[in-house]
C-alpha atoms as a PDB file:
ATOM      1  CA  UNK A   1       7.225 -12.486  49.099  1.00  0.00           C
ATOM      2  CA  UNK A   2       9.988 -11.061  46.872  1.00  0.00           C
ATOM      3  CA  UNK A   3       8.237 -11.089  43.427  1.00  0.00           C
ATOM      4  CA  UNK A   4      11.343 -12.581  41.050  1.00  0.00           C
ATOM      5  CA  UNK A   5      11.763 -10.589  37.741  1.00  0.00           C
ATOM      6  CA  UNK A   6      13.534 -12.793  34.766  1.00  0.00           C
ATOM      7  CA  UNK A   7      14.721 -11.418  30.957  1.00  0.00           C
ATOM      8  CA  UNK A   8      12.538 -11.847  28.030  1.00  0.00           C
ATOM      9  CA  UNK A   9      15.425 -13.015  26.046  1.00  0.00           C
ATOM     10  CA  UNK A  10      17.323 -14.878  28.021  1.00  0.00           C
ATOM     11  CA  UNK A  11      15.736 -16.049  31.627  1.00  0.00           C
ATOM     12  CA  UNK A  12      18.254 -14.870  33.711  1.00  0.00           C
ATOM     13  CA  UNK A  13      17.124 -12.989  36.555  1.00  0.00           C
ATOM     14  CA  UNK A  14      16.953  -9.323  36.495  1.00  0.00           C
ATOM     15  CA  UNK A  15      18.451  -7.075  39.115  1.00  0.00           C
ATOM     16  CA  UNK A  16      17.887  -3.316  38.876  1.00  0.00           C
ATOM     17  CA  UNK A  17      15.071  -1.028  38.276  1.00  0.00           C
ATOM     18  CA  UNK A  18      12.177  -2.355  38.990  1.00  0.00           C
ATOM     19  CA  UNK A  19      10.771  -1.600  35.670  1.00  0.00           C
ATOM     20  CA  UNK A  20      13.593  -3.311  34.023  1.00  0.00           C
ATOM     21  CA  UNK A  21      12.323  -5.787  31.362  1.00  0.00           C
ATOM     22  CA  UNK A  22      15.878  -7.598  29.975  1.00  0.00           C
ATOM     23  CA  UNK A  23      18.851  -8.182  32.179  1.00  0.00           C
ATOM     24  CA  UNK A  24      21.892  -6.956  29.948  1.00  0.00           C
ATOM     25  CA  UNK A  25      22.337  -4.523  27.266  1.00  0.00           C
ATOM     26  CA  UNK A  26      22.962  -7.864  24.933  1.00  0.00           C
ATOM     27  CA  UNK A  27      19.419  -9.058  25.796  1.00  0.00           C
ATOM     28  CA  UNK A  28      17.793  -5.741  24.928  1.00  0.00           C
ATOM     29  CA  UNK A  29      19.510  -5.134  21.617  1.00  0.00           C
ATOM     30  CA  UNK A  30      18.496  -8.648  20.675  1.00  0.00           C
ATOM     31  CA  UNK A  31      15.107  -7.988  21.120  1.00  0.00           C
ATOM     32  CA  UNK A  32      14.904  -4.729  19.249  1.00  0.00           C
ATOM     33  CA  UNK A  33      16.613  -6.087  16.833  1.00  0.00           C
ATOM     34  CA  UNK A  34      14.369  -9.019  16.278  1.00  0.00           C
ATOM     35  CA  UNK A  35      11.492  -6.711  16.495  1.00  0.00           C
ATOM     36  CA  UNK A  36      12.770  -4.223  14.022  1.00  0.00           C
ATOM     37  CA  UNK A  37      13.710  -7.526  11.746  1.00  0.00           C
ATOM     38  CA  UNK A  38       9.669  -8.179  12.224  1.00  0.00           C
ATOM     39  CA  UNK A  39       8.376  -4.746  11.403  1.00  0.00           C
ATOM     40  CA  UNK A  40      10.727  -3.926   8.741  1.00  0.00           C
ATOM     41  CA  UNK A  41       9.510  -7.699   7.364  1.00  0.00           C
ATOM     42  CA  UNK A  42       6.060  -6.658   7.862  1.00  0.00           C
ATOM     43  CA  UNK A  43       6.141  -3.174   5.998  1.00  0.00           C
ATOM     44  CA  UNK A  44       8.168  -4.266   3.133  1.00  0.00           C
ATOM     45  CA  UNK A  45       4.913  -6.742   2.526  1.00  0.00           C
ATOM     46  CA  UNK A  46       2.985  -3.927   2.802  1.00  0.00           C
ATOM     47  CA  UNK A  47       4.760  -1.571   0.500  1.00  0.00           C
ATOM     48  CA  UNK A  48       4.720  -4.619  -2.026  1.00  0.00           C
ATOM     49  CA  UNK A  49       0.537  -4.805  -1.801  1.00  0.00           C
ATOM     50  CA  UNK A  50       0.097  -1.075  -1.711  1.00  0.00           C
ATOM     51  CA  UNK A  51       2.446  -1.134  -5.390  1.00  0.00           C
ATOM     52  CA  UNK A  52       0.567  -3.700  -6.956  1.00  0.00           C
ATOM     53  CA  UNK A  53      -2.573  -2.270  -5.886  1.00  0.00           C
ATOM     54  CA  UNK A  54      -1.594   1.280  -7.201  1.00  0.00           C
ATOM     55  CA  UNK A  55      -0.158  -0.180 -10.445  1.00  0.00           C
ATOM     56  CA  UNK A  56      -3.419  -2.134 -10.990  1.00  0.00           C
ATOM     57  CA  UNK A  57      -5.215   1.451  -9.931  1.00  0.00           C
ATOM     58  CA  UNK A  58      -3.186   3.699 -12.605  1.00  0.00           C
ATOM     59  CA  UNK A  59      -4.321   0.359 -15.291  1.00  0.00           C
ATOM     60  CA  UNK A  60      -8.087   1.124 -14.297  1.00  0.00           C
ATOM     61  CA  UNK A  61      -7.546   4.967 -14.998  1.00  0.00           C
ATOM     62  CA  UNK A  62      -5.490   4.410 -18.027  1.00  0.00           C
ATOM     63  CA  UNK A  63      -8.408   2.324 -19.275  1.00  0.00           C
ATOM     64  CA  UNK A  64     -11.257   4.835 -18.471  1.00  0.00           C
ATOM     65  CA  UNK A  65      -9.431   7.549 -19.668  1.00  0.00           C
ATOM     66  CA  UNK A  66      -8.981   5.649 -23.098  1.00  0.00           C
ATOM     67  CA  UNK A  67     -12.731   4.526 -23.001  1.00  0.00           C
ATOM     68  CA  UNK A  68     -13.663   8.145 -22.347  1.00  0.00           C
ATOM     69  CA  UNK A  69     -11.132   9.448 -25.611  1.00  0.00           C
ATOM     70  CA  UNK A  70     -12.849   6.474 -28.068  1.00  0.00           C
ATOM     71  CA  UNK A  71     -15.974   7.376 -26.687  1.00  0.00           C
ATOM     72  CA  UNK A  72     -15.612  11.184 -27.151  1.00  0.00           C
ATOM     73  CA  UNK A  73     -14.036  10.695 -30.519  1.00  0.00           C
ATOM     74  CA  UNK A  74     -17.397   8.303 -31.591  1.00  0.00           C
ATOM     75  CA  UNK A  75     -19.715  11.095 -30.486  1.00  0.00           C
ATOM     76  CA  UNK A  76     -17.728  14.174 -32.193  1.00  0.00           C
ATOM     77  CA  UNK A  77     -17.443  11.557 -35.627  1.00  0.00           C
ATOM     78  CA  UNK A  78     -21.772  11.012 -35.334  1.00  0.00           C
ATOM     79  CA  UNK A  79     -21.876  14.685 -35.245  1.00  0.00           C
ATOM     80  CA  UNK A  80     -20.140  15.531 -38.252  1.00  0.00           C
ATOM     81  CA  UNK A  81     -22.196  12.598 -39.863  1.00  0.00           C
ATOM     82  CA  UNK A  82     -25.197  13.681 -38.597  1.00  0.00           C
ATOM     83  CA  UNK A  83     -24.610  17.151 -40.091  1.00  0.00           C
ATOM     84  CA  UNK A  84     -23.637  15.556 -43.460  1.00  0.00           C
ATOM     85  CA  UNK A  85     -27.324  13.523 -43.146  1.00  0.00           C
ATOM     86  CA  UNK A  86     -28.827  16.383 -42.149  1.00  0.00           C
ATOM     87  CA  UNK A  87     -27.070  19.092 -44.919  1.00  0.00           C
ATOM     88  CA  UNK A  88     -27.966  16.213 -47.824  1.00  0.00           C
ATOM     89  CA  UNK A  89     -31.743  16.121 -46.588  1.00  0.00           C
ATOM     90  CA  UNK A  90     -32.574  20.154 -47.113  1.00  0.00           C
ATOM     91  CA  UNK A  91     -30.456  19.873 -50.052  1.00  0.00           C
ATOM     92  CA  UNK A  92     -32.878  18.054 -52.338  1.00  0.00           C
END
């Protein structure tokens, strides 16, 4: 019961090591290279999500910090009015 080992790439039969998984050199540089092709696909679609969602996260920030700045502005603006209000009323 000799258990027959065959490439991954190719389907030729492998003879060697018994933990062998591709019969030539050929056969196992085409694989990594496919997989590499796959990951490096894979990543780059990554990298592009991770940019748009960091742009669209620096937008958010830019925003708040710009609502916080009007808003700050508004309340240091009703202050000085308020003292105005405040100076005419003991005043009279």
């Amino acid at each position: 019961m000799e258990n027959r080992r065959v490439c991954k790439v190719c389907g030729e039969t492998i003879i060697g090591r018994s933990d062998k998984i591709y019969c030539s050199y050929n056969c196992r540089v085409y694989a990594n290279n496919v997989k590499n092709r796959e990951l490096k696909e894979k990543n780059s679609a990554f990298k592009y999500k991770v940019s748009i969602d960091k742009t669209l996260n620096q937008l958010i920030l830019k925003n708040r910090v710009i609502s916080l700045k009007i808003i700050l502005i508004t309340s240091y603006i009703f202050k000085i009015f308020s003292k105005f209000a405040g100076y005419n009323k003991h005043s009279k």
